[in-house]
PDB file of N, CA and C in Angstrom:
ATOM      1  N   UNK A   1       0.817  -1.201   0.000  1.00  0.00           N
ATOM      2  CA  UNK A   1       0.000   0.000   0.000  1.00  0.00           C
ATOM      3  C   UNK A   1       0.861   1.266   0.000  1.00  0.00           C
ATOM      4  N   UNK A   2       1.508   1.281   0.982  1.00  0.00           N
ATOM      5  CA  UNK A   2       2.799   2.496   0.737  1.00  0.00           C
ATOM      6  C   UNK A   2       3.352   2.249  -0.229  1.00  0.00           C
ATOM      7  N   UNK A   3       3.487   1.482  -0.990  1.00  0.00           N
ATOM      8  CA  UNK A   3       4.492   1.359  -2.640  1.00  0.00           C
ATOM      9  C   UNK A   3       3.645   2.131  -3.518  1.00  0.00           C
ATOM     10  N   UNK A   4       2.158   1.679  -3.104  1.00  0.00           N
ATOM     11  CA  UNK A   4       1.009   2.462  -3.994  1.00  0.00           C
ATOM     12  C   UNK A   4       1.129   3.655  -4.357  1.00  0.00           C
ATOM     13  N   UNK A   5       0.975   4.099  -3.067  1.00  0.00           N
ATOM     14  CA  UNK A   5       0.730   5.718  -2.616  1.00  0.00           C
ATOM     15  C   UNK A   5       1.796   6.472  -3.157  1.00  0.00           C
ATOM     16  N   UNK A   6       3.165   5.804  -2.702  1.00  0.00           N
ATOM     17  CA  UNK A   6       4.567   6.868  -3.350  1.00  0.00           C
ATOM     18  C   UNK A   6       4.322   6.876  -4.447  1.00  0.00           C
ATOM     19  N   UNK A   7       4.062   5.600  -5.365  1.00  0.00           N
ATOM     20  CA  UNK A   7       4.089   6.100  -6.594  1.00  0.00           C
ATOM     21  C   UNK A   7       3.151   6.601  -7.433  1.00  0.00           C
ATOM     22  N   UNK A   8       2.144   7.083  -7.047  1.00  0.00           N
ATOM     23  CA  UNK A   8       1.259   7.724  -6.801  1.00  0.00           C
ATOM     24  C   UNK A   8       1.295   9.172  -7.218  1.00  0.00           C
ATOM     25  N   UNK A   9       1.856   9.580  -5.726  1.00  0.00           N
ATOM     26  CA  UNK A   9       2.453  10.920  -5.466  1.00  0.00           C
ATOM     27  C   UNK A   9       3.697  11.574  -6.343  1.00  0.00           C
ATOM     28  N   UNK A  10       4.360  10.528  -6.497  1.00  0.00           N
ATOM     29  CA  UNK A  10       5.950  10.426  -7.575  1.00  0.00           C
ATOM     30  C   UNK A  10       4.872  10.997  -9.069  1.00  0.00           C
ATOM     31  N   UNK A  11       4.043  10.152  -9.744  1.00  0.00           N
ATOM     32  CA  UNK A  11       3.382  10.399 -10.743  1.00  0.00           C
ATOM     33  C   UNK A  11       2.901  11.942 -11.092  1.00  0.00           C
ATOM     34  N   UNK A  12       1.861  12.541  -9.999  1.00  0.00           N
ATOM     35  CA  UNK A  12       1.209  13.045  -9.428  1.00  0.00           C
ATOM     36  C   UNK A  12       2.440  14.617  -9.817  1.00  0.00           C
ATOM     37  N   UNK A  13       3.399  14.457  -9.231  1.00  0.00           N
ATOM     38  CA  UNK A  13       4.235  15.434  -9.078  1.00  0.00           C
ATOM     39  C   UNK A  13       5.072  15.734 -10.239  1.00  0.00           C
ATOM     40  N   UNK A  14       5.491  14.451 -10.875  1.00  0.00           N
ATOM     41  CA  UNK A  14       6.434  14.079 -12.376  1.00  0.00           C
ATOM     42  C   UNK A  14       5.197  14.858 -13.636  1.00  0.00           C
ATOM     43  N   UNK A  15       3.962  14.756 -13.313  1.00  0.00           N
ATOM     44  CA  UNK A  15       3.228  15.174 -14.271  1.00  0.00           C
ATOM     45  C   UNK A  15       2.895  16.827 -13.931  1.00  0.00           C
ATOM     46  N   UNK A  16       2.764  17.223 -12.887  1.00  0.00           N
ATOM     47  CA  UNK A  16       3.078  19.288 -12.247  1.00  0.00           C
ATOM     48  C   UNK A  16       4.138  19.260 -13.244  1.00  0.00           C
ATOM     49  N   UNK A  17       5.493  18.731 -12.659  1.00  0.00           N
ATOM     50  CA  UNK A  17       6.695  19.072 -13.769  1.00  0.00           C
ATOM     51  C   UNK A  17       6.638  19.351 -15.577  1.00  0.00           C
ATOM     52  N   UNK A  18       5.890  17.833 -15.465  1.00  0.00           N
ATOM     53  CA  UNK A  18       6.383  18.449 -17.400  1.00  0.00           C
ATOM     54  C   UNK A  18       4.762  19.242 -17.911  1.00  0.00           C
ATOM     55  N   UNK A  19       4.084  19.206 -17.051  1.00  0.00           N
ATOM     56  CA  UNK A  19       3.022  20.270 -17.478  1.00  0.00           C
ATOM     57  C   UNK A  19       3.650  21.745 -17.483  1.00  0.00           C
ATOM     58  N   UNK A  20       3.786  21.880 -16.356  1.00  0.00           N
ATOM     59  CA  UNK A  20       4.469  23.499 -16.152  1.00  0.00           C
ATOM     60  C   UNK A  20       5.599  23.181 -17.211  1.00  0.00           C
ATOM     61  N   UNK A  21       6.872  22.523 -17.502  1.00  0.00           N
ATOM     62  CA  UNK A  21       7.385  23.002 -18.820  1.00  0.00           C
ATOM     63  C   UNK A  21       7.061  22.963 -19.774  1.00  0.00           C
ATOM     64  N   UNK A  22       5.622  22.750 -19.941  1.00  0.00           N
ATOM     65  CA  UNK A  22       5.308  23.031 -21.565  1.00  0.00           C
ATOM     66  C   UNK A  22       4.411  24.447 -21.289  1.00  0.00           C
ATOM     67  N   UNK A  23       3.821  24.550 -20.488  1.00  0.00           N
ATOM     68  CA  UNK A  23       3.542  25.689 -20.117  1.00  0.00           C
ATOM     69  C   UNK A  23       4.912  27.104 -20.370  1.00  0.00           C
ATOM     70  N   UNK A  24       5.708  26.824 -19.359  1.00  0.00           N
ATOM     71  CA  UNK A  24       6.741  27.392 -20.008  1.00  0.00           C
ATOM     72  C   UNK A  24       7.329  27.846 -21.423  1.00  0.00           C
ATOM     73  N   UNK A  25       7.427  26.760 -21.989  1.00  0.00           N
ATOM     74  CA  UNK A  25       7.917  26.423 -23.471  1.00  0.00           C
ATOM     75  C   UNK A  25       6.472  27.106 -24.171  1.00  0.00           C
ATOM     76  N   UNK A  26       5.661  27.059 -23.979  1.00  0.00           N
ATOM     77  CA  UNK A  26       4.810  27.873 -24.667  1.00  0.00           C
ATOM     78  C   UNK A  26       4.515  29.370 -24.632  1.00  0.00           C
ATOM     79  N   UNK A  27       5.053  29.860 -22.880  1.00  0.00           N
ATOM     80  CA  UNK A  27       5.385  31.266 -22.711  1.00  0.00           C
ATOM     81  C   UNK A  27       6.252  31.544 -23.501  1.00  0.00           C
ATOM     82  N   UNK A  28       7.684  30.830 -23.537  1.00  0.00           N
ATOM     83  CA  UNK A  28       8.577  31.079 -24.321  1.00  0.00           C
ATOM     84  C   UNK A  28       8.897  31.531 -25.159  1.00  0.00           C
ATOM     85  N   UNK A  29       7.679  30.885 -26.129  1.00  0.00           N
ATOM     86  CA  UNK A  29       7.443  30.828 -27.928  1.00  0.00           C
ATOM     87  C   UNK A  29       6.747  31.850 -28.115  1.00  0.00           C
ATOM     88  N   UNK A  30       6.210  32.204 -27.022  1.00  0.00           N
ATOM     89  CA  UNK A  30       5.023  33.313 -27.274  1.00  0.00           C
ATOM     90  C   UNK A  30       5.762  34.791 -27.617  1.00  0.00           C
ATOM     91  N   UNK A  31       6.467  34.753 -26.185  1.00  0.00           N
ATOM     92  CA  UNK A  31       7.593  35.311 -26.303  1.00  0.00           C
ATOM     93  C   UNK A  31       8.484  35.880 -26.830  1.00  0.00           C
ATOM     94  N   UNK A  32       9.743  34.939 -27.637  1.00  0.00           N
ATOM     95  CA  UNK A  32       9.984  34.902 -28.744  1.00  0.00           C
ATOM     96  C   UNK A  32       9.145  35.885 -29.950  1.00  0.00           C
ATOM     97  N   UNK A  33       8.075  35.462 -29.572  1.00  0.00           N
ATOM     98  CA  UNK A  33       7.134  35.908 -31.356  1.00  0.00           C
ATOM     99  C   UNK A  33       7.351  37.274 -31.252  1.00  0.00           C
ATOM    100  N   UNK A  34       6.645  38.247 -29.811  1.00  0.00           N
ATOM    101  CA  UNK A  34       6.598  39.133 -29.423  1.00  0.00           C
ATOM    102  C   UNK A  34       7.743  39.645 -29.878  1.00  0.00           C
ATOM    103  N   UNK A  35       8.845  39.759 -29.677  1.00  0.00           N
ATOM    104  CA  UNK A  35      10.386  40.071 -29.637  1.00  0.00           C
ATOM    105  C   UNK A  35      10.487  39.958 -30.902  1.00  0.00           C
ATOM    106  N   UNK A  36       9.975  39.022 -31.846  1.00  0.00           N
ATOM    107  CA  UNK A  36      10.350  39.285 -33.392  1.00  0.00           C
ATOM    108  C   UNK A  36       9.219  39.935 -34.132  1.00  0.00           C
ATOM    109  N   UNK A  37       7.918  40.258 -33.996  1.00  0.00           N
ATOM    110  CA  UNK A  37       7.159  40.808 -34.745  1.00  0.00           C
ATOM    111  C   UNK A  37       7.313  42.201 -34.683  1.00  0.00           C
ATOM    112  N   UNK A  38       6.871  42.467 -35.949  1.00  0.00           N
ATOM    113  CA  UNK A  38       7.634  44.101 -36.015  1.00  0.00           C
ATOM    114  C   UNK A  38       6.080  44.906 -35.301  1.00  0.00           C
ATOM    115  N   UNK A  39       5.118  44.232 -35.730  1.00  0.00           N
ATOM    116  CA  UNK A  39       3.973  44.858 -34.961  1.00  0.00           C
ATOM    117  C   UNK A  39       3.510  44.509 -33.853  1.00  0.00           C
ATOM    118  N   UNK A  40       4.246  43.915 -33.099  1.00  0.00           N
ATOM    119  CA  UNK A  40       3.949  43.559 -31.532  1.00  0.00           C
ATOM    120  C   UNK A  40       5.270  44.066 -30.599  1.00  0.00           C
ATOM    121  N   UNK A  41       6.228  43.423 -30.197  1.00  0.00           N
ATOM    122  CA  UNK A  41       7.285  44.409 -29.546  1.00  0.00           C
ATOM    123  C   UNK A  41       8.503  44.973 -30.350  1.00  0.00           C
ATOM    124  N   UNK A  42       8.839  44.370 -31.608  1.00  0.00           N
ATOM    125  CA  UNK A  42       9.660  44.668 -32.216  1.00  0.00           C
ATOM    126  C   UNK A  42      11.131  44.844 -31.960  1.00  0.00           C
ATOM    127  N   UNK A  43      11.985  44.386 -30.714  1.00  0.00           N
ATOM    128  CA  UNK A  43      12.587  44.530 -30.275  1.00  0.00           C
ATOM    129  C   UNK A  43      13.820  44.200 -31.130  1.00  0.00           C
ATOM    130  N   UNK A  44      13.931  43.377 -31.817  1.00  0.00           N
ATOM    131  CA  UNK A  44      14.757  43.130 -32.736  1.00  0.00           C
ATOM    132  C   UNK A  44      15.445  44.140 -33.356  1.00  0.00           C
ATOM    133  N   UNK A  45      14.591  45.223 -33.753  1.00  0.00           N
ATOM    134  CA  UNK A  45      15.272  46.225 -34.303  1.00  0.00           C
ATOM    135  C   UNK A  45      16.095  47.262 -33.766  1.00  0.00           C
ATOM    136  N   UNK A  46      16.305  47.091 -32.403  1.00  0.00           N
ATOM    137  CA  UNK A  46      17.109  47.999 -31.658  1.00  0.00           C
ATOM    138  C   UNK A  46      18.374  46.878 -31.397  1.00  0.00           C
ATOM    139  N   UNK A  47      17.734  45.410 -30.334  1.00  0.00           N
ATOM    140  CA  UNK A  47      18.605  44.898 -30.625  1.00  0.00           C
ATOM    141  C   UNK A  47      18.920  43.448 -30.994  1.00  0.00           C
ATOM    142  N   UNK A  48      20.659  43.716 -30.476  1.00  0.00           N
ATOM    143  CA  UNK A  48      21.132  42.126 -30.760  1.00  0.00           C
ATOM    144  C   UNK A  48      21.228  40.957 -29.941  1.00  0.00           C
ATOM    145  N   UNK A  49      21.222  40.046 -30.033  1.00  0.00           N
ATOM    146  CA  UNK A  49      20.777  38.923 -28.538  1.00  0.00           C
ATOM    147  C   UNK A  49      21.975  37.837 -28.986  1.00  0.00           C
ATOM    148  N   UNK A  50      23.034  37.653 -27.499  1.00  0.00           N
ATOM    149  CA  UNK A  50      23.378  37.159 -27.634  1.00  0.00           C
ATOM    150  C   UNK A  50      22.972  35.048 -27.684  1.00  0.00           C
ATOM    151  N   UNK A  51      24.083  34.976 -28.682  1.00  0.00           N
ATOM    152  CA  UNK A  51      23.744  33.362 -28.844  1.00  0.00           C
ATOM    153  C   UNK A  51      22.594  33.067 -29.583  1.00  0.00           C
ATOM    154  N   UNK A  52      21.908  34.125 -30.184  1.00  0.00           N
ATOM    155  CA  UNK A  52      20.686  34.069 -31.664  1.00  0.00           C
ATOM    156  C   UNK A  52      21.071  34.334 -32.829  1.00  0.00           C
ATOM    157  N   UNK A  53      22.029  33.527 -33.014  1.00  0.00           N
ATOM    158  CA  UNK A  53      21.764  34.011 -34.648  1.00  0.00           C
ATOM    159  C   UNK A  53      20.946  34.106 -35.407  1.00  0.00           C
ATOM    160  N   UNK A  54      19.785  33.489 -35.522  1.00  0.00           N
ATOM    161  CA  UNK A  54      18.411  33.786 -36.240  1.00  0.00           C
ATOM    162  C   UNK A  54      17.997  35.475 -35.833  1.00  0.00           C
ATOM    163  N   UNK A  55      18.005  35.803 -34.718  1.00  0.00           N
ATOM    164  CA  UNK A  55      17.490  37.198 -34.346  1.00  0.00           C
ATOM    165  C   UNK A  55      18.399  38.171 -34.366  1.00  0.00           C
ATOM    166  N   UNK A  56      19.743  38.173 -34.726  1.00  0.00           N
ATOM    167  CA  UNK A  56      20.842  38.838 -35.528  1.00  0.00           C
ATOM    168  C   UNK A  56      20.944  38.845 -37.055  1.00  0.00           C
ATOM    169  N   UNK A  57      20.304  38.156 -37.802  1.00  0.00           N
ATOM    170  CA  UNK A  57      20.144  37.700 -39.111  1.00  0.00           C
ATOM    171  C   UNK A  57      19.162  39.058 -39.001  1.00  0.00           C
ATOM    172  N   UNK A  58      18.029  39.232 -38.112  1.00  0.00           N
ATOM    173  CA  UNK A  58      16.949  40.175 -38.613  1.00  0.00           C
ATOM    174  C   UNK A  58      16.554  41.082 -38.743  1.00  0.00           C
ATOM    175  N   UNK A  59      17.794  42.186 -38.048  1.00  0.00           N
ATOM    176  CA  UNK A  59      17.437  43.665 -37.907  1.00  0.00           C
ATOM    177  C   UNK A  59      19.145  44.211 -37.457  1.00  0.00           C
ATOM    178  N   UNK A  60      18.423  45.312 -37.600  1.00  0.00           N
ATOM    179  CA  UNK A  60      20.244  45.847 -37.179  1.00  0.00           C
ATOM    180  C   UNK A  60      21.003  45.516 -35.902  1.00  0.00           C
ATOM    181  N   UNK A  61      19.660  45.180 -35.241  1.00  0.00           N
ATOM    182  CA  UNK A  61      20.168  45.554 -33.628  1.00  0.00           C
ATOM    183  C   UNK A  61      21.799  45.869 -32.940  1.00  0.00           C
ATOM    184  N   UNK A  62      21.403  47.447 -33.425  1.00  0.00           N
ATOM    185  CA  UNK A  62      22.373  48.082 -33.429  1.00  0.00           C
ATOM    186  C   UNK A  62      22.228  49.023 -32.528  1.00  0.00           C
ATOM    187  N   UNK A  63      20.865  49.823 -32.000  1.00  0.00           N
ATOM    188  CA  UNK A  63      20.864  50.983 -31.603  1.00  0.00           C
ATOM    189  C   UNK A  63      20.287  50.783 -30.135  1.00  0.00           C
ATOM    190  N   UNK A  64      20.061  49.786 -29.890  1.00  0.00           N
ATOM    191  CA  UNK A  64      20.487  49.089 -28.628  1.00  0.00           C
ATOM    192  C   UNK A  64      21.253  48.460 -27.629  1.00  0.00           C
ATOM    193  N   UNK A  65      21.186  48.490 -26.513  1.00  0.00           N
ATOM    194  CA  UNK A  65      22.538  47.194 -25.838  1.00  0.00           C
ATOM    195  C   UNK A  65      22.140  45.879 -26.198  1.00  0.00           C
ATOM    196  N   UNK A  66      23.375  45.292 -26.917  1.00  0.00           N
ATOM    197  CA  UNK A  66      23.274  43.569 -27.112  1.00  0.00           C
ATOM    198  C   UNK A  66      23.039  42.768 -26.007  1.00  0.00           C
ATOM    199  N   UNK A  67      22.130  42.175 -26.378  1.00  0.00           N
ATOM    200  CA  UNK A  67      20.965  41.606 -24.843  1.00  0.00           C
ATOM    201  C   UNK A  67      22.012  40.226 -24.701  1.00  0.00           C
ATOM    202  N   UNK A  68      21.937  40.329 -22.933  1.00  0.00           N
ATOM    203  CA  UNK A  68      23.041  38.842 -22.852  1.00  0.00           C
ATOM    204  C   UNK A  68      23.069  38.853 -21.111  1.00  0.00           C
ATOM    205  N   UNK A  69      23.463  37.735 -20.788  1.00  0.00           N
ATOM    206  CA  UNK A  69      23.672  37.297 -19.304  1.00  0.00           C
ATOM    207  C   UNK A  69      21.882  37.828 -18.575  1.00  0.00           C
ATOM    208  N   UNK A  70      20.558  37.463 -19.623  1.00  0.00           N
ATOM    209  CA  UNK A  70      19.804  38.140 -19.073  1.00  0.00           C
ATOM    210  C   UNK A  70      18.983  37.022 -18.016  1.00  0.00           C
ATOM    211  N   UNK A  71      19.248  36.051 -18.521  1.00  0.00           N
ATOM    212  CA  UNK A  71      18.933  34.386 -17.773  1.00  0.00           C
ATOM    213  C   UNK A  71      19.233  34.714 -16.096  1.00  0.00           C
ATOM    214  N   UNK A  72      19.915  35.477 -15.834  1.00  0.00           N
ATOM    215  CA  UNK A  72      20.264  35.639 -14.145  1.00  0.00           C
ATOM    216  C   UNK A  72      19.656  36.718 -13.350  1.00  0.00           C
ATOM    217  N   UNK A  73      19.272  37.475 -14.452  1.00  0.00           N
ATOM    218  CA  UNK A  73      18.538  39.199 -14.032  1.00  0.00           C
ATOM    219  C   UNK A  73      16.658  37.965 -13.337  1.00  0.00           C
ATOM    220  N   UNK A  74      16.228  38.829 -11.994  1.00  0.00           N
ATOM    221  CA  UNK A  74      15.462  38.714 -11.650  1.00  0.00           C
ATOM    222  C   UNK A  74      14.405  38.962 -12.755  1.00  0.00           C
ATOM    223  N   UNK A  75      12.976  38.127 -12.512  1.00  0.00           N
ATOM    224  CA  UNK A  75      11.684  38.574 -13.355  1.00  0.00           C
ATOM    225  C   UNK A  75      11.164  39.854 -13.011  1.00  0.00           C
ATOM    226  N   UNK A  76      11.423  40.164 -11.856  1.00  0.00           N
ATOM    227  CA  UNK A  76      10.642  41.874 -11.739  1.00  0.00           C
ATOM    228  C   UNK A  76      11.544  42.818 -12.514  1.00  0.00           C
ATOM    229  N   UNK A  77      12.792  42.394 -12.482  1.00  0.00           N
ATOM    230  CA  UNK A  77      13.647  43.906 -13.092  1.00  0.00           C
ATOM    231  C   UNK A  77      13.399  44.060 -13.973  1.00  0.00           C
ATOM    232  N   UNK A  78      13.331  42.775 -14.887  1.00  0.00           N
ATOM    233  CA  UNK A  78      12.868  42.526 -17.010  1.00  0.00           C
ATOM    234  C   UNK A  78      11.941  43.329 -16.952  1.00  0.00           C
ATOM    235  N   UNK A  79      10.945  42.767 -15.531  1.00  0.00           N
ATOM    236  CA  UNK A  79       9.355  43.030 -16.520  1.00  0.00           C
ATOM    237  C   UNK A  79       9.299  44.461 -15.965  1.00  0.00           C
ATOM    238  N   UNK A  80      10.033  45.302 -15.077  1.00  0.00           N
ATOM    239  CA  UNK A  80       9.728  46.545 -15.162  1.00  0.00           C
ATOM    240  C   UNK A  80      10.620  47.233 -15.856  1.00  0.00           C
ATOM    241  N   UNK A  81      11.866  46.890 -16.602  1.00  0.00           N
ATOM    242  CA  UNK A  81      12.161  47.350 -17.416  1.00  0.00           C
ATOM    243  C   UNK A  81      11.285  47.392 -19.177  1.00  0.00           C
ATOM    244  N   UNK A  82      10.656  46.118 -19.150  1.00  0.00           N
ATOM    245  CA  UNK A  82      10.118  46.507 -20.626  1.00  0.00           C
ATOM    246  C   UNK A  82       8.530  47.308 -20.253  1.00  0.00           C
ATOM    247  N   UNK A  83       8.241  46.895 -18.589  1.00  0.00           N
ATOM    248  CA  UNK A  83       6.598  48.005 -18.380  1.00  0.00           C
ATOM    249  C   UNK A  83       7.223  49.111 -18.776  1.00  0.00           C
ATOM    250  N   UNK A  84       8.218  50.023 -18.311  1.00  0.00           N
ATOM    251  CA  UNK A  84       8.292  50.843 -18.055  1.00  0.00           C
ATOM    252  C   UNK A  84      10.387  51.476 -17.796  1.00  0.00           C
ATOM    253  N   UNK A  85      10.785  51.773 -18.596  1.00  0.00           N
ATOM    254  CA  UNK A  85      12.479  51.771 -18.487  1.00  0.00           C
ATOM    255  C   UNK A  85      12.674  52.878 -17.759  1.00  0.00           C
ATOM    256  N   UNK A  86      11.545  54.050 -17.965  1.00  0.00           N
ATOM    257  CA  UNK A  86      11.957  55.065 -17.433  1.00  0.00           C
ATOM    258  C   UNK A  86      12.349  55.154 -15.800  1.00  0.00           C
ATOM    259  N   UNK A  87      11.231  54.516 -15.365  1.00  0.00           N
ATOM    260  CA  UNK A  87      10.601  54.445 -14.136  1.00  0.00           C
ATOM    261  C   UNK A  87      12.123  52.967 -13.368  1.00  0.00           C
ATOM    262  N   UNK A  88      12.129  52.194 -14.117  1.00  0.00           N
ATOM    263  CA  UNK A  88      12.632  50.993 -13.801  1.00  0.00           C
ATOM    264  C   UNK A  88      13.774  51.362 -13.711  1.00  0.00           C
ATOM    265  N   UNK A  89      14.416  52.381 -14.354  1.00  0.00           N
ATOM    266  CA  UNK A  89      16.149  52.899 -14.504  1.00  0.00           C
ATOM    267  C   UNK A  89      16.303  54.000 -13.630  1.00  0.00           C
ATOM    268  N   UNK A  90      15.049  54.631 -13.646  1.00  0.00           N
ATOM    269  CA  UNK A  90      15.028  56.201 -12.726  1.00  0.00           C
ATOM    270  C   UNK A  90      16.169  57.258 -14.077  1.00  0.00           C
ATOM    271  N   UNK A  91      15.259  56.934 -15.004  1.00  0.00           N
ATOM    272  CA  UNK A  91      16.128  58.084 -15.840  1.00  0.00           C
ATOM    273  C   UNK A  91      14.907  58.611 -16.802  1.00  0.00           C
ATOM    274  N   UNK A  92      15.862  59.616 -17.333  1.00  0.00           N
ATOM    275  CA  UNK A  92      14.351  60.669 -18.117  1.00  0.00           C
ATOM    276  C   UNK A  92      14.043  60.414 -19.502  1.00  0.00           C
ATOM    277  N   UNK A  93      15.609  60.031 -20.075  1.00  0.00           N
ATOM    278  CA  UNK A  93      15.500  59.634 -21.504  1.00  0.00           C
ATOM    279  C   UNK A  93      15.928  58.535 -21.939  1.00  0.00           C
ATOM    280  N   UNK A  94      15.382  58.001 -22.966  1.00  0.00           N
ATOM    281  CA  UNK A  94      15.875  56.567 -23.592  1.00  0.00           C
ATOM    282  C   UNK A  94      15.092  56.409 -24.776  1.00  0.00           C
ATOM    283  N   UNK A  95      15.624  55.563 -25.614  1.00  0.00           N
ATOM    284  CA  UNK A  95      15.083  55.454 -26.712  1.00  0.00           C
ATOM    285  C   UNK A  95      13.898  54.519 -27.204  1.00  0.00           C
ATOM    286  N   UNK A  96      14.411  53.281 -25.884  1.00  0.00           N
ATOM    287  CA  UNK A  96      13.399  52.183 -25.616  1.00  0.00           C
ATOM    288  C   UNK A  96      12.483  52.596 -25.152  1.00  0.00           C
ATOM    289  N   UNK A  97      10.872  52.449 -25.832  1.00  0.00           N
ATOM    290  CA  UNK A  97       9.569  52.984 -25.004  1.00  0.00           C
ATOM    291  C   UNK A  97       9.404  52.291 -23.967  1.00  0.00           C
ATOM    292  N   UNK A  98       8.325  52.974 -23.388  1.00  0.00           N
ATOM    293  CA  UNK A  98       7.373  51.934 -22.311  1.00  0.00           C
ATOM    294  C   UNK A  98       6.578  51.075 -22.472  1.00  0.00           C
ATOM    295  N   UNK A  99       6.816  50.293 -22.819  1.00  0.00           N
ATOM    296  CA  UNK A  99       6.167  49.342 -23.523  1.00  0.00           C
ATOM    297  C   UNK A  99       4.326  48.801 -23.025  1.00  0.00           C
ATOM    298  N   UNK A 100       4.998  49.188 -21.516  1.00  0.00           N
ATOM    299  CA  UNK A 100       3.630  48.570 -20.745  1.00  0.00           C
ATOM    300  C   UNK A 100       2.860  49.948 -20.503  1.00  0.00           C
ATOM    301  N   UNK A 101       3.237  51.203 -20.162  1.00  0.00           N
ATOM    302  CA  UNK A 101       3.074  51.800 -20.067  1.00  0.00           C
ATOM    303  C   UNK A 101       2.198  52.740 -20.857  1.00  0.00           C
ATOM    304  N   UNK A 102       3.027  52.681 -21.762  1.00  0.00           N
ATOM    305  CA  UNK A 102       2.028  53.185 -23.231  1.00  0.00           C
ATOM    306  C   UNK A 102       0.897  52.241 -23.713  1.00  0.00           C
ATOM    307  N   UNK A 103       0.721  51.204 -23.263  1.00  0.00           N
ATOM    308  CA  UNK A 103      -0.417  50.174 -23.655  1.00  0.00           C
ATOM    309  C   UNK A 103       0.484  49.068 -25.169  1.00  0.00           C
ATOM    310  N   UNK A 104       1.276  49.485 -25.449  1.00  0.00           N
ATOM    311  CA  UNK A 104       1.555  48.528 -26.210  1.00  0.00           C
ATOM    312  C   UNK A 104       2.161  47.126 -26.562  1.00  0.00           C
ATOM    313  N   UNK A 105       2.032  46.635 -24.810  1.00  0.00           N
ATOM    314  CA  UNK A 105       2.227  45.277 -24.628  1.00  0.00           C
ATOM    315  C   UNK A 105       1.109  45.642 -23.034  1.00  0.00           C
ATOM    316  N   UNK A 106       0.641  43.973 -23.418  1.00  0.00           N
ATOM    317  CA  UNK A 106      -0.069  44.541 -22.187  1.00  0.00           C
ATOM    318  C   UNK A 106       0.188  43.272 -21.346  1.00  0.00           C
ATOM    319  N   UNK A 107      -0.193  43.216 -19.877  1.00  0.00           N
ATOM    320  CA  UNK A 107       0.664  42.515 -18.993  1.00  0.00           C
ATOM    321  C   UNK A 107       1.077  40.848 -19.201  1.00  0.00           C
ATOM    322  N   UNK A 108       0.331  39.962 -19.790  1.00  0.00           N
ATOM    323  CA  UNK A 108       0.056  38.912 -20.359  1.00  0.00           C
ATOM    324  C   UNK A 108       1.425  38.677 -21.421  1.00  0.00           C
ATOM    325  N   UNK A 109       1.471  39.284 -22.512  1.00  0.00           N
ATOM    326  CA  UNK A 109       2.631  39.321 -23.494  1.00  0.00           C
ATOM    327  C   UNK A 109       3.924  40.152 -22.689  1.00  0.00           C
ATOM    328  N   UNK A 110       3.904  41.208 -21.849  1.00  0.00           N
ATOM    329  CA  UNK A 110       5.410  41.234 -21.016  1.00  0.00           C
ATOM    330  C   UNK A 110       6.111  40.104 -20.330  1.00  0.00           C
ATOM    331  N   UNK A 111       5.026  39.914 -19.871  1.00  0.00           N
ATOM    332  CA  UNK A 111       5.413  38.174 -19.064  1.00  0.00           C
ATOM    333  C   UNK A 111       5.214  37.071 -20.166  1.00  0.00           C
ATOM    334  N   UNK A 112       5.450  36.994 -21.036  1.00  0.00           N
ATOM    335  CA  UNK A 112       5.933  36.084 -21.966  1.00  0.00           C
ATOM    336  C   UNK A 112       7.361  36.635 -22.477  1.00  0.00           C
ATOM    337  N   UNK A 113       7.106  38.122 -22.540  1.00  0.00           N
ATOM    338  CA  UNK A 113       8.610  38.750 -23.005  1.00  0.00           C
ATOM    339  C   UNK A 113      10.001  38.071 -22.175  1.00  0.00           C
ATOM    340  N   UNK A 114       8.633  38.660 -20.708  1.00  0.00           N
ATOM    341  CA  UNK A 114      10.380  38.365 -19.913  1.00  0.00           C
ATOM    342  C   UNK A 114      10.620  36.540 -20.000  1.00  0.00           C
ATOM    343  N   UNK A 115       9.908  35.514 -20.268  1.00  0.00           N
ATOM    344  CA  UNK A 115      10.059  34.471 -19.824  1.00  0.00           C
ATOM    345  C   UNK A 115      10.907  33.934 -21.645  1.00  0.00           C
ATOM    346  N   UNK A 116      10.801  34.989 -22.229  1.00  0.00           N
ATOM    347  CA  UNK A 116      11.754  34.602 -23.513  1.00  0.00           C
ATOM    348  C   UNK A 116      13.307  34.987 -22.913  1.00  0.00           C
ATOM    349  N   UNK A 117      13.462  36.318 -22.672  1.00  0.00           N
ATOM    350  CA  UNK A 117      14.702  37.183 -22.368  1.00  0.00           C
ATOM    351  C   UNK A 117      15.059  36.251 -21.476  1.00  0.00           C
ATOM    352  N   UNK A 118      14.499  35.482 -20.343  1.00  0.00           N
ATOM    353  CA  UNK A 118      15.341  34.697 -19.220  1.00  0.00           C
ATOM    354  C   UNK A 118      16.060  33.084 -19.849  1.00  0.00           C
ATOM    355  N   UNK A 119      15.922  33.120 -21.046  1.00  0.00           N
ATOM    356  CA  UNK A 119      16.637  32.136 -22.109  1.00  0.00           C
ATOM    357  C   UNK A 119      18.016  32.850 -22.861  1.00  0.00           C
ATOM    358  N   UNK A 120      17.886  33.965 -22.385  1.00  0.00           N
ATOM    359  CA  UNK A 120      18.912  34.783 -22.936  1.00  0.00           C
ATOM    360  C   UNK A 120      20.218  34.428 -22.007  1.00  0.00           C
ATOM    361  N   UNK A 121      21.594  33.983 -22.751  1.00  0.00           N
ATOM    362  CA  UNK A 121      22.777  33.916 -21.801  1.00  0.00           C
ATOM    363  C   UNK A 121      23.434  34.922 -21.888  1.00  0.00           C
TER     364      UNK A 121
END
């Protein structure tokens, strides 16, 4: 009966796991899309990401900082840097909008943003 139950619970828990990573993997992708569509965040075009060559192939990303080591940056800093850079940096000017701010990502697709960028090395 206890052999039952553990494996049971073992099951039970093994299946939370690969649910939530496809969950994940689907934030991811979502993500991703966001970051490459020119009419959704467009980010591509400012910049370059390290370890993508597909998303260096696609825009200048030049007039941005080359995105990298972002896998270690906390989820609040991302996501209040792409809500809002001004506010998130405490500075007045930048070239990067507010993304959340201005309404043009709205909270749902930031948090897919950031859960792409935290794939970023």
């Amino acid at each position: 009966m206890r052999l039952a139950k553990s494996l049971l619970i073992a099951s039970a828990i093994s299946g939370l796991i690969s649910t939530s990573s496809f969950a994940n993997a689907d934030l991811v992708a979502k993500g991703e899309k966001i970051f490459k569509t020119k009419k959704l965040g467009n980010c591509v075009a400012c910049h370059a990401v390290n370890g993508k060559a597909d998303i260096d192939a696609m825009g200048p990303g030049s007039f941005g900082p080359k995105l990298s080591g972002l896998s270690y940056w906390d989820d609040k800093t991302l996501y209040d840097t792409v809500y809002d850079v001004y506010a998130a940096r405490g500075i007045k000017v930048s070239p990067m909008p507010a993304f959340g701010r201005n309404g043009w990502l709205d909270d749902a697709e930031i948090k897919a943003v950031v859960a792409y960028l935290k794939t970023i090395n």
